[in-house]
Protein backbone atom coordinates (compact mmCIF):
# COMPACT_ATOMS: atom_id res chain seq x y z
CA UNK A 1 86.50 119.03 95.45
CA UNK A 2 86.24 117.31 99.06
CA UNK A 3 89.48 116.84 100.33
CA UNK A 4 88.96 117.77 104.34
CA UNK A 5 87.91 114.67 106.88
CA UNK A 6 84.06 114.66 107.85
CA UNK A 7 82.55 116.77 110.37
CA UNK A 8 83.41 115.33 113.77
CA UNK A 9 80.69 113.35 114.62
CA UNK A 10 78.80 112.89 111.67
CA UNK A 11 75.70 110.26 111.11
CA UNK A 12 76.45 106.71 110.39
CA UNK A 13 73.91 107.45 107.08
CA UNK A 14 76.02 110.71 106.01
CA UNK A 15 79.69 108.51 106.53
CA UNK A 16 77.89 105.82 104.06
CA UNK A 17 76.43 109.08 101.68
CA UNK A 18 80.04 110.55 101.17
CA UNK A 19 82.40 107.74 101.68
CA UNK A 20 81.03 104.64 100.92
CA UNK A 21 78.33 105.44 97.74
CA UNK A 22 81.29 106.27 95.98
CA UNK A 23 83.44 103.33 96.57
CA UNK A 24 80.95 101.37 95.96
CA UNK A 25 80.52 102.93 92.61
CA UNK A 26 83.83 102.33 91.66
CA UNK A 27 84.32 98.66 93.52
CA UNK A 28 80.79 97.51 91.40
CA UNK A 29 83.44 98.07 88.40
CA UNK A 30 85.01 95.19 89.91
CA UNK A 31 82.04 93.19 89.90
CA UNK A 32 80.64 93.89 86.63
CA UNK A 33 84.27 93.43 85.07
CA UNK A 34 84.85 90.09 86.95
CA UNK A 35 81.30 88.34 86.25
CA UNK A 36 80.87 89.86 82.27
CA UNK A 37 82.97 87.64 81.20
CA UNK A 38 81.06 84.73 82.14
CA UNK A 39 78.04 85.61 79.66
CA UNK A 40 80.51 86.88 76.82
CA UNK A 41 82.75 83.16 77.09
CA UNK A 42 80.76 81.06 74.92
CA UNK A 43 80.51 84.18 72.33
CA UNK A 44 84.38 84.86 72.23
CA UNK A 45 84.90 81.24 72.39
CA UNK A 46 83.31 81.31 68.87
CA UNK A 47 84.52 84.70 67.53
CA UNK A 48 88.11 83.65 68.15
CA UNK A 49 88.59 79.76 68.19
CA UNK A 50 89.47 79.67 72.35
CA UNK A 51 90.48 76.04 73.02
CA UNK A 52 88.93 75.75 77.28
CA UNK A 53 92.25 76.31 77.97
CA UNK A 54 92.73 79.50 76.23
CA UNK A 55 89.16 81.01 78.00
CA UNK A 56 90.72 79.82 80.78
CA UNK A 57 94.02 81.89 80.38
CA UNK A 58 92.00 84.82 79.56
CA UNK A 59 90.04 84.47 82.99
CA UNK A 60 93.07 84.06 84.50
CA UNK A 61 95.38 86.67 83.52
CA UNK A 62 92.92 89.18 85.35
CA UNK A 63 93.13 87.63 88.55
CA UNK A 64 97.28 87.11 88.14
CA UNK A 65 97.54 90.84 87.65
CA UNK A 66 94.73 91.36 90.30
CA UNK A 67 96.89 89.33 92.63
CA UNK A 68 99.94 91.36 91.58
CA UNK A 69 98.78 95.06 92.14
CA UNK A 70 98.13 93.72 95.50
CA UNK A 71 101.41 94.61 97.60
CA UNK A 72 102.12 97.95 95.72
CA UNK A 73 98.20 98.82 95.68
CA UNK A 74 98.34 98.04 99.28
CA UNK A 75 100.44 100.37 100.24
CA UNK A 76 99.42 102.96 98.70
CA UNK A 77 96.06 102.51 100.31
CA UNK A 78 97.84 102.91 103.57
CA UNK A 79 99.65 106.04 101.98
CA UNK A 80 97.74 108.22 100.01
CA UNK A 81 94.13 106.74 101.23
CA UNK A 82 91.15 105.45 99.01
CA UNK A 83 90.28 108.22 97.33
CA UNK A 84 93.41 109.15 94.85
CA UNK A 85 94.42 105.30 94.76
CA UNK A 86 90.69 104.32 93.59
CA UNK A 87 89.87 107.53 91.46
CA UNK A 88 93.31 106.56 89.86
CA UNK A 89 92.45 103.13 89.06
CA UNK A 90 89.25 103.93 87.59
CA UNK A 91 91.25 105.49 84.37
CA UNK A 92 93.16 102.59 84.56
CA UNK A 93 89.95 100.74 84.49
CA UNK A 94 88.51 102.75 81.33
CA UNK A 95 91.90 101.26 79.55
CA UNK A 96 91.42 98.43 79.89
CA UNK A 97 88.08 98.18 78.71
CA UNK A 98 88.60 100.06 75.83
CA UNK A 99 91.59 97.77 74.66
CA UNK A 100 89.58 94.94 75.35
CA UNK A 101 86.59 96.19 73.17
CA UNK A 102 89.20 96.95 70.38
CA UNK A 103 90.63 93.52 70.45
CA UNK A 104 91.33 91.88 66.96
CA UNK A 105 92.71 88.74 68.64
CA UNK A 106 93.63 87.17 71.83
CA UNK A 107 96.93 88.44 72.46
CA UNK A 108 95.28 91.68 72.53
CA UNK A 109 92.22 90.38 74.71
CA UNK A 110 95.11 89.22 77.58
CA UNK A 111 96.44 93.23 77.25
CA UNK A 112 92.82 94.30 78.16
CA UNK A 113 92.46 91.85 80.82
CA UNK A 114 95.91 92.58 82.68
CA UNK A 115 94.70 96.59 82.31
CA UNK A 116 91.64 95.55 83.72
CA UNK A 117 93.10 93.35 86.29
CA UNK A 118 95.47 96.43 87.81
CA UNK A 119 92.12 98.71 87.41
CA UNK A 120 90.36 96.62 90.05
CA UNK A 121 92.52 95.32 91.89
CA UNK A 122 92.03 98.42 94.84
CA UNK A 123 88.08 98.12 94.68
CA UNK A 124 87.22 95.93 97.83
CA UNK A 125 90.27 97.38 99.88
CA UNK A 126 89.35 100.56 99.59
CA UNK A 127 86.37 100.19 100.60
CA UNK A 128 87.30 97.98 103.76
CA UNK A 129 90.05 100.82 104.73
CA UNK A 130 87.34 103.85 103.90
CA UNK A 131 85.00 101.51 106.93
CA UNK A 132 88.08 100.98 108.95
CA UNK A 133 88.95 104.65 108.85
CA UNK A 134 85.68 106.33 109.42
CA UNK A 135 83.25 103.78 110.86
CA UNK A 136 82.66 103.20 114.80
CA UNK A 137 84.31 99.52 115.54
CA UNK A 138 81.04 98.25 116.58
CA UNK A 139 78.95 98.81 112.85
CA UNK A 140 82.63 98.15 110.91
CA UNK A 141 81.18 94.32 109.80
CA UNK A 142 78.18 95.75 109.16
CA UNK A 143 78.88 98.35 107.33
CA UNK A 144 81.41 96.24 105.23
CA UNK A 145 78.65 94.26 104.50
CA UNK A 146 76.44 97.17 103.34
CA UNK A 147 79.08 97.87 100.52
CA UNK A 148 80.11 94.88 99.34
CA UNK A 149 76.11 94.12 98.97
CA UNK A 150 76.09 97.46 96.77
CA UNK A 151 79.24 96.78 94.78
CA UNK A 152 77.45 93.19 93.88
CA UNK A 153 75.35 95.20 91.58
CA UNK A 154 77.99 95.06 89.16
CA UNK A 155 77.76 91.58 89.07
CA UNK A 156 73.83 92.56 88.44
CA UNK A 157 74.28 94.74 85.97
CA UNK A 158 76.69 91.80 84.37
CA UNK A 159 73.98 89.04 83.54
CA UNK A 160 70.56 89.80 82.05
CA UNK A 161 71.46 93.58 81.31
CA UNK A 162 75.24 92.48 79.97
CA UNK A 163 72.87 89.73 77.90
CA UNK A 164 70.75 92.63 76.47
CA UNK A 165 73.58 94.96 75.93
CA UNK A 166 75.69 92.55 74.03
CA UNK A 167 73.04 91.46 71.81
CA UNK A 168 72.02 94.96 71.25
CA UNK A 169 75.63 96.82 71.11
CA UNK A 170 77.82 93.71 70.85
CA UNK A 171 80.33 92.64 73.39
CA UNK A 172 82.71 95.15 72.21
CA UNK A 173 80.04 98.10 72.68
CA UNK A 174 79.58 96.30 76.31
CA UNK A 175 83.29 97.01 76.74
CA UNK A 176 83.11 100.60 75.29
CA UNK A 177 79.86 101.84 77.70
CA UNK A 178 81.99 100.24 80.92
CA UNK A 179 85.24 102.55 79.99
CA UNK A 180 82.65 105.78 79.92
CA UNK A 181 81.03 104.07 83.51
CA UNK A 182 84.85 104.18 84.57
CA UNK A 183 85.35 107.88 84.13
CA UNK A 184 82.42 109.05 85.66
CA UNK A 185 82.99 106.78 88.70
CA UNK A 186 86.40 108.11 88.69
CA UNK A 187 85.31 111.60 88.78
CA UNK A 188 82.66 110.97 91.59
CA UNK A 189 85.25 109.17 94.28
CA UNK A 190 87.27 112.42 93.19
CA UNK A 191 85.26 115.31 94.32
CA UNK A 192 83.20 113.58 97.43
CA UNK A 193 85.60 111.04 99.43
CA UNK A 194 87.57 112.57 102.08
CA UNK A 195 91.06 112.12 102.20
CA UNK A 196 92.54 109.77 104.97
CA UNK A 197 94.06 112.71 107.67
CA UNK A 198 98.04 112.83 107.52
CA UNK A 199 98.69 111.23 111.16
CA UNK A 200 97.14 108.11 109.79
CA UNK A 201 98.90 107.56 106.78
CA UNK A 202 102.01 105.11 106.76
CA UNK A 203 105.44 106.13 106.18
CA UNK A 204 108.25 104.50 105.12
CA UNK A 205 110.36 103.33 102.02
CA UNK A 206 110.15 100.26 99.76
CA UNK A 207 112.18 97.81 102.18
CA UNK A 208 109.81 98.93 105.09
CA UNK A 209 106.36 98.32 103.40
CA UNK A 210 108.13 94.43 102.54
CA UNK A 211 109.25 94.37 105.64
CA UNK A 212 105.89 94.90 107.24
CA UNK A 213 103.89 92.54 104.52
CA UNK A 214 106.60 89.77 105.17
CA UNK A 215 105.63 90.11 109.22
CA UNK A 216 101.87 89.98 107.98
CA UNK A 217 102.11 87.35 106.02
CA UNK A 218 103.65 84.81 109.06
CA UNK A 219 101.13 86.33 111.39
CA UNK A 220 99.95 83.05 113.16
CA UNK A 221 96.26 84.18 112.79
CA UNK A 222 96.64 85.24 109.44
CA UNK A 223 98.35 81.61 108.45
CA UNK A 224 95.66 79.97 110.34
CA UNK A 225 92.88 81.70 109.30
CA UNK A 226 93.11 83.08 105.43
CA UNK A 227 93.12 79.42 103.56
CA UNK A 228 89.31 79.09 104.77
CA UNK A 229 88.76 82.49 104.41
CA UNK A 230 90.16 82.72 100.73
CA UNK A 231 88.46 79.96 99.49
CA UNK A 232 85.18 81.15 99.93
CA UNK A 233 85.85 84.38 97.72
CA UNK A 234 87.91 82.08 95.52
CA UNK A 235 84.60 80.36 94.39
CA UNK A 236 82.72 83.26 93.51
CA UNK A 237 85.52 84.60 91.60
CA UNK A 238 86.10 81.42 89.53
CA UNK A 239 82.88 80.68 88.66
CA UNK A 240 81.00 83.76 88.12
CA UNK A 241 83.78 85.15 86.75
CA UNK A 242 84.19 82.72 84.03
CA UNK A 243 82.86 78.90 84.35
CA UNK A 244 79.15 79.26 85.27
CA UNK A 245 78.47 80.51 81.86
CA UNK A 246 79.96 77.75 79.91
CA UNK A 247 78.67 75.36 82.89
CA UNK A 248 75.15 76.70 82.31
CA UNK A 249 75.61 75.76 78.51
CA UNK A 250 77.27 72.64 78.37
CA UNK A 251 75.75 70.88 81.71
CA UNK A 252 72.64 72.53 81.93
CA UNK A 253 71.88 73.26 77.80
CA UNK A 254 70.82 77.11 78.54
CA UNK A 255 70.95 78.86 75.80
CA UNK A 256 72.32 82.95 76.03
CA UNK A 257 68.98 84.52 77.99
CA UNK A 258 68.75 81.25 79.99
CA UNK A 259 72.31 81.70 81.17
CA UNK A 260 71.95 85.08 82.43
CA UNK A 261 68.70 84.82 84.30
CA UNK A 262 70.81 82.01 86.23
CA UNK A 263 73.63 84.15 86.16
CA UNK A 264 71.17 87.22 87.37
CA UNK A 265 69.88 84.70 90.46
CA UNK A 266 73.26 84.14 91.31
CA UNK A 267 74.03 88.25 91.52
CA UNK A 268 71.03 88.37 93.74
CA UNK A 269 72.08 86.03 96.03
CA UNK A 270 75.47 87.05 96.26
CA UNK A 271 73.95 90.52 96.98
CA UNK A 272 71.57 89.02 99.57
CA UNK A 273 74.47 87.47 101.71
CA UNK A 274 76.92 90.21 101.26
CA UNK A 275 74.51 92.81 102.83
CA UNK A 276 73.24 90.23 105.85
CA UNK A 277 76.55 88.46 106.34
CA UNK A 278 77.94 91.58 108.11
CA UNK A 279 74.32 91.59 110.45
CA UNK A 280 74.26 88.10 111.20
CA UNK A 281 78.25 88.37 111.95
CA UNK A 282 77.36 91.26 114.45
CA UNK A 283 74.68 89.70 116.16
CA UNK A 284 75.70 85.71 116.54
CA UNK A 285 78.78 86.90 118.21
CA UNK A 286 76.90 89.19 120.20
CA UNK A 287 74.98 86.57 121.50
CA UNK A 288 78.15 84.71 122.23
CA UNK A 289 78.89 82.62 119.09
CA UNK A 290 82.30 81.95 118.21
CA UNK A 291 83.82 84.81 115.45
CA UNK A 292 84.45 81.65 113.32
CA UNK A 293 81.24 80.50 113.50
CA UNK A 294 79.94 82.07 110.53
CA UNK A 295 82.30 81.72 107.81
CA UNK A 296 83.07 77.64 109.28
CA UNK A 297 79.13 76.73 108.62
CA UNK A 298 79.06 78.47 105.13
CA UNK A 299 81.98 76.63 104.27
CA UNK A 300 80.29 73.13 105.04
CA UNK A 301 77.33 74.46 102.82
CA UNK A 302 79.19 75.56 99.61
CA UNK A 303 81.12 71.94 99.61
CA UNK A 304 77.91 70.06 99.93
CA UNK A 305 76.56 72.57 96.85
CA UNK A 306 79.44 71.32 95.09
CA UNK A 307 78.96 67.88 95.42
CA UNK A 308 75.59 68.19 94.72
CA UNK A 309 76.24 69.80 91.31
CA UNK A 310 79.30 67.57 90.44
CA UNK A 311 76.76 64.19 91.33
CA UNK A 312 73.48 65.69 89.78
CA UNK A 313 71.48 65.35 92.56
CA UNK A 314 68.74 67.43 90.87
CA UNK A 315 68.88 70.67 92.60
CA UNK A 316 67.01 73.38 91.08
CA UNK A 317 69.43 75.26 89.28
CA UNK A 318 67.48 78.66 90.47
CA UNK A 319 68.21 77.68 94.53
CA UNK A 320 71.58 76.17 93.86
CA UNK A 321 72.96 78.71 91.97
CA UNK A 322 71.77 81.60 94.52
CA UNK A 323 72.24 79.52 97.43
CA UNK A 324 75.99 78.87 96.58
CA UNK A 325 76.98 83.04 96.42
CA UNK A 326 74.68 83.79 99.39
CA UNK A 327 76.88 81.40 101.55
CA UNK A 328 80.06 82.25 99.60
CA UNK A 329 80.14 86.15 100.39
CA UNK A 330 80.70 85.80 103.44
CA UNK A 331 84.44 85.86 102.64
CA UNK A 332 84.57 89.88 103.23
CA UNK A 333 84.18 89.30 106.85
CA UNK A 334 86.89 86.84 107.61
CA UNK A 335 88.62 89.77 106.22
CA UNK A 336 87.74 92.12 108.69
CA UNK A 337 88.19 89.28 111.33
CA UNK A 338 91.97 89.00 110.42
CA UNK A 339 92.65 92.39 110.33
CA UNK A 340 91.44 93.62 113.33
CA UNK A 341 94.64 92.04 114.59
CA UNK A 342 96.63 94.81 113.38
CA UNK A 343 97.05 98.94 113.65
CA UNK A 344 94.60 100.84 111.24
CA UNK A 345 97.56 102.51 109.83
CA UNK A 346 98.53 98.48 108.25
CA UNK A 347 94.59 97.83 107.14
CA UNK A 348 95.59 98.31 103.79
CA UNK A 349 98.50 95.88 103.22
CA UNK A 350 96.60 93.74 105.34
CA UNK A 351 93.56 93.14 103.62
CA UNK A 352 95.66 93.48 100.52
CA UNK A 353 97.85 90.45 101.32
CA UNK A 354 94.91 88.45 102.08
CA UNK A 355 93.07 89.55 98.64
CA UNK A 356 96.48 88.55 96.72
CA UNK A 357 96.69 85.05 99.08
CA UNK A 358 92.91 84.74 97.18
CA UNK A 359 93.93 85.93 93.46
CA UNK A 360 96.80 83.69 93.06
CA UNK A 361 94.50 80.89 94.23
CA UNK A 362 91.69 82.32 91.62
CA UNK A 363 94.38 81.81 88.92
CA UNK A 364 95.24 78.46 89.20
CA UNK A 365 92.04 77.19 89.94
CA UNK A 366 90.43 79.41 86.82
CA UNK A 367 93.06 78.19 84.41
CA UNK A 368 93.35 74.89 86.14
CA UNK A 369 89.45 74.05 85.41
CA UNK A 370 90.19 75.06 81.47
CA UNK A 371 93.20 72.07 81.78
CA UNK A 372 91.13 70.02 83.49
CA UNK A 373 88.37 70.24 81.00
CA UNK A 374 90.61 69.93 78.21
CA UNK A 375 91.19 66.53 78.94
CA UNK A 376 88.02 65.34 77.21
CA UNK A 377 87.09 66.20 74.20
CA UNK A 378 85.14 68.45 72.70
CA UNK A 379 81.23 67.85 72.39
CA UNK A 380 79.04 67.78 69.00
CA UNK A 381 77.82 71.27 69.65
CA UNK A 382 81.72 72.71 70.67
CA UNK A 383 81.01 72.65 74.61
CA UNK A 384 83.12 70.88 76.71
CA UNK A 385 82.28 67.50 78.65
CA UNK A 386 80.29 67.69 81.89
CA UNK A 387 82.71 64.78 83.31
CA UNK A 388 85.28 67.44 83.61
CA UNK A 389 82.91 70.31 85.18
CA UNK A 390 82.21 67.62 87.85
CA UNK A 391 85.94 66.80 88.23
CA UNK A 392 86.52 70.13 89.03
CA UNK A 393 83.88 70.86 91.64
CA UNK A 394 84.80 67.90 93.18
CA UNK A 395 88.23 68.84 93.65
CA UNK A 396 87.15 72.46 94.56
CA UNK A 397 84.95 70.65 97.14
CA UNK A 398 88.35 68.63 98.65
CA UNK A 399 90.30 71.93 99.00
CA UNK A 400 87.54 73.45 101.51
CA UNK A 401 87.77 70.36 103.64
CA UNK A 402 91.56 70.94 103.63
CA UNK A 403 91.26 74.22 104.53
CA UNK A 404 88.92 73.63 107.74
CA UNK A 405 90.78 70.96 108.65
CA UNK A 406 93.79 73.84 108.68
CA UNK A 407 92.03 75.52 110.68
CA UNK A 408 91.45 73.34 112.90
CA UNK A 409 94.75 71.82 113.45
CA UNK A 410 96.37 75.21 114.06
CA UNK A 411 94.47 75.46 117.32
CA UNK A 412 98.19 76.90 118.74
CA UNK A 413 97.25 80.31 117.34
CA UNK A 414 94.28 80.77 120.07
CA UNK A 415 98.20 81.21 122.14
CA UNK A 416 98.79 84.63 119.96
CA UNK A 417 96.66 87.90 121.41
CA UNK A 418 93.20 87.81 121.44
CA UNK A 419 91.84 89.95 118.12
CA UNK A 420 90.02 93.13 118.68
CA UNK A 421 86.04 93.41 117.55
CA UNK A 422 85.64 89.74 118.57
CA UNK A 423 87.62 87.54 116.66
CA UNK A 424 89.35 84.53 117.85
């Protein structure tokens, strides 16, 4: 069992070995648990009668108790470090799972997903406290990028393999095989990650750790910048996570396979941008670019993507549906960007308030597309209409301009201190 800090000065490729394979490990959980459900919709829409409404609640009780876990998982982070908080949550995880594969109805499916929800809800903090913690400043976006490209192969592992597997073991044996996955990944972040050392832990009771979240929160940069930030992550976790797979039946007419060799593109090129987001970040404001830069021009692409699906302008679904995650992962380093701002010993609660900013939005937009598309009826076949898919990208396309326009308008917070590692 590791518990001791890393040799003083060890290699950038040994830090990412011992400390960030294993995160990863346990934060592709997250992935895999978040995107499965988009190839399994249209299968326990059948099995159990789900109105659009009622897939939509199940999306979206993950994310509410994702969003939840978020203060108390926070501090903890900042407390105990990412190695008991993760290894923890990856029992939590195999729950979850295995209430979920048990499931005789849907009351019993929402009890899985809330498990499930808790069980993740740690997987991309820890990993951007492990990189704050032991990481030079200079290679932290890039490293951050690095892991968030490796956790994204849970969401591989979630479309043509999840296809296979369910056909093969059912959706309930998909369940049971990601509780044993749990476990082990539980018992690898265990005996390699180094604890966080003492002097950099936070202290402090309950009314201290709100106290410090309620400054966070009215941080001028973080009200500026998190609403852009948010909703980039806020469309790969709505529609991977649940809608592209009903979206891929109903609009496009895929049938299971030719869902989730869309839904595999769309892994791969959230995968791609995840691991050269952090690169490009590092270099364009090396060369003088403005921090924003990045995450502002993504933003413009992933609204025109959405009003080119909502109009059918004939995109190829193959270069639509990987271009939209490749610009959409950049979210991870807005994180990074925002809290830089603040003492490494506050990382945590940080990137946690920002992550539960983004899972409350993730809710209501998840359950808010099942509403929307409820208000049309049901097809011949027992889809749902494609007017109201296009309703909802369209109004998923109006919040980003909202939130650029934020960001523009609150120009005043360029009067706060200048960020460290470059941002504005």
């Amino acid at each position: 069992m590791s518990t001791a800090a890393p040799d003083p000065a060890p290699s950038i490729g040994r830090l990412f070995v011992t400390i960030s394979l294993p995160l990863a490990a346990g934060a592709a959980l997250n992935q895999l648990n978040r995107a499965v459900t988009a190839v399994i919709a249209p299968v326990l829409a059948d099995a159990f009668a789900l109105s659009a409404s009622d897939l939509g609640l199940m999306g979206a009780v993950l994310f509410a108790a994702y969003a939840l876990a978020q203060l108390p998982v926070g501090a903890a982070l900042d407390r105990y470090g990412p190695r008991r908080v993760q290894a923890a949550l990856m029992l939590v995880i195999a729950a979850g799972a295995a209430v979920f594969a048990t499931s005789p109805g849907l009351a019993q499916l929402l009890a899985g997903r809330v498990l499930l929800g808790i069980g993740i809800s740690a997987a991309l903090m820890a990993q951007l406290k492990a990189t704050r913690q032991w990481f030079p400043p200079g290679r932290i976006a890039t490293v951050a990028g690095w892991t968030v490209a490796l956790s994204s192969l849970g969401g591989i592992l979630a479309t043509v393999p999840a296809e296979w597997a369910a056909s093969t073991l059912g959706w309930r044996g998909v369940f049971l095989a990601v509780a044993v996955l749990a476990l082990l990944a539980a018992a690898w972040i265990w005996a390699q990650v180094p604890d966080v050392p003492k002097a950099s832990r936070s202290t402090g009771g309950l009314a201290a750790e709100l106290a410090t979240v309620g400054r966070i929160l009215r941080h001028p940069v973080f009200i500026r910048m998190v609403p852009t930030v948010i909703l980039l992550s806020v469309l790969n976790f709505t529609w991977q996570g649940l809608w592209l797979g009903p979206w891929l039946r109903d609009v496009a007419g895929l049938d299971g396979p030719g869902r989730a060799q869309v839904l595999l593109v769309y892994a791969l090129g959230f995968t791609a941008g995840s691991f050269l987001s952090g690169i490009v970040q590092a270099r364009l404001v090396a060369a003088g670019a403005h921090p924003l830069a990045m995450i502002v021009a993504c933003t413009f692409g992933t609204i025109a993507l959405s009003l080119g699906f909502a109009f059918d302008v004939g995109l190829p679904l193959w270069l639509g549906w990987s271009l939209w995650p490749f610009l959409a992962s950049v979210g991870p380093v807005g994180y990074t960007l925002v809290s830089a701002r603040f003492p490494g010993s506050e990382t945590g609660r940080v990137s946690t308030a920002i992550n539960a900013v983004m899972l409350a939005v993730v809710f209501a937009e998840q359950q808010g597309i099942g509403i929307i598309l409820d208000l049309w009826p049901r097809t011949a076949v027992g889809g749902w209409d494609k007017r109201g898919y296009a309703a909802a990208l369209i109004i998923s396309a109006a919040f980003q301009v909202i939130g650029l326009a934020w960001l523009a308008l609150r120009r005043e917070a360029r009067a706060a201190p200048a960020l460290r590692d470059g941002a504005p």
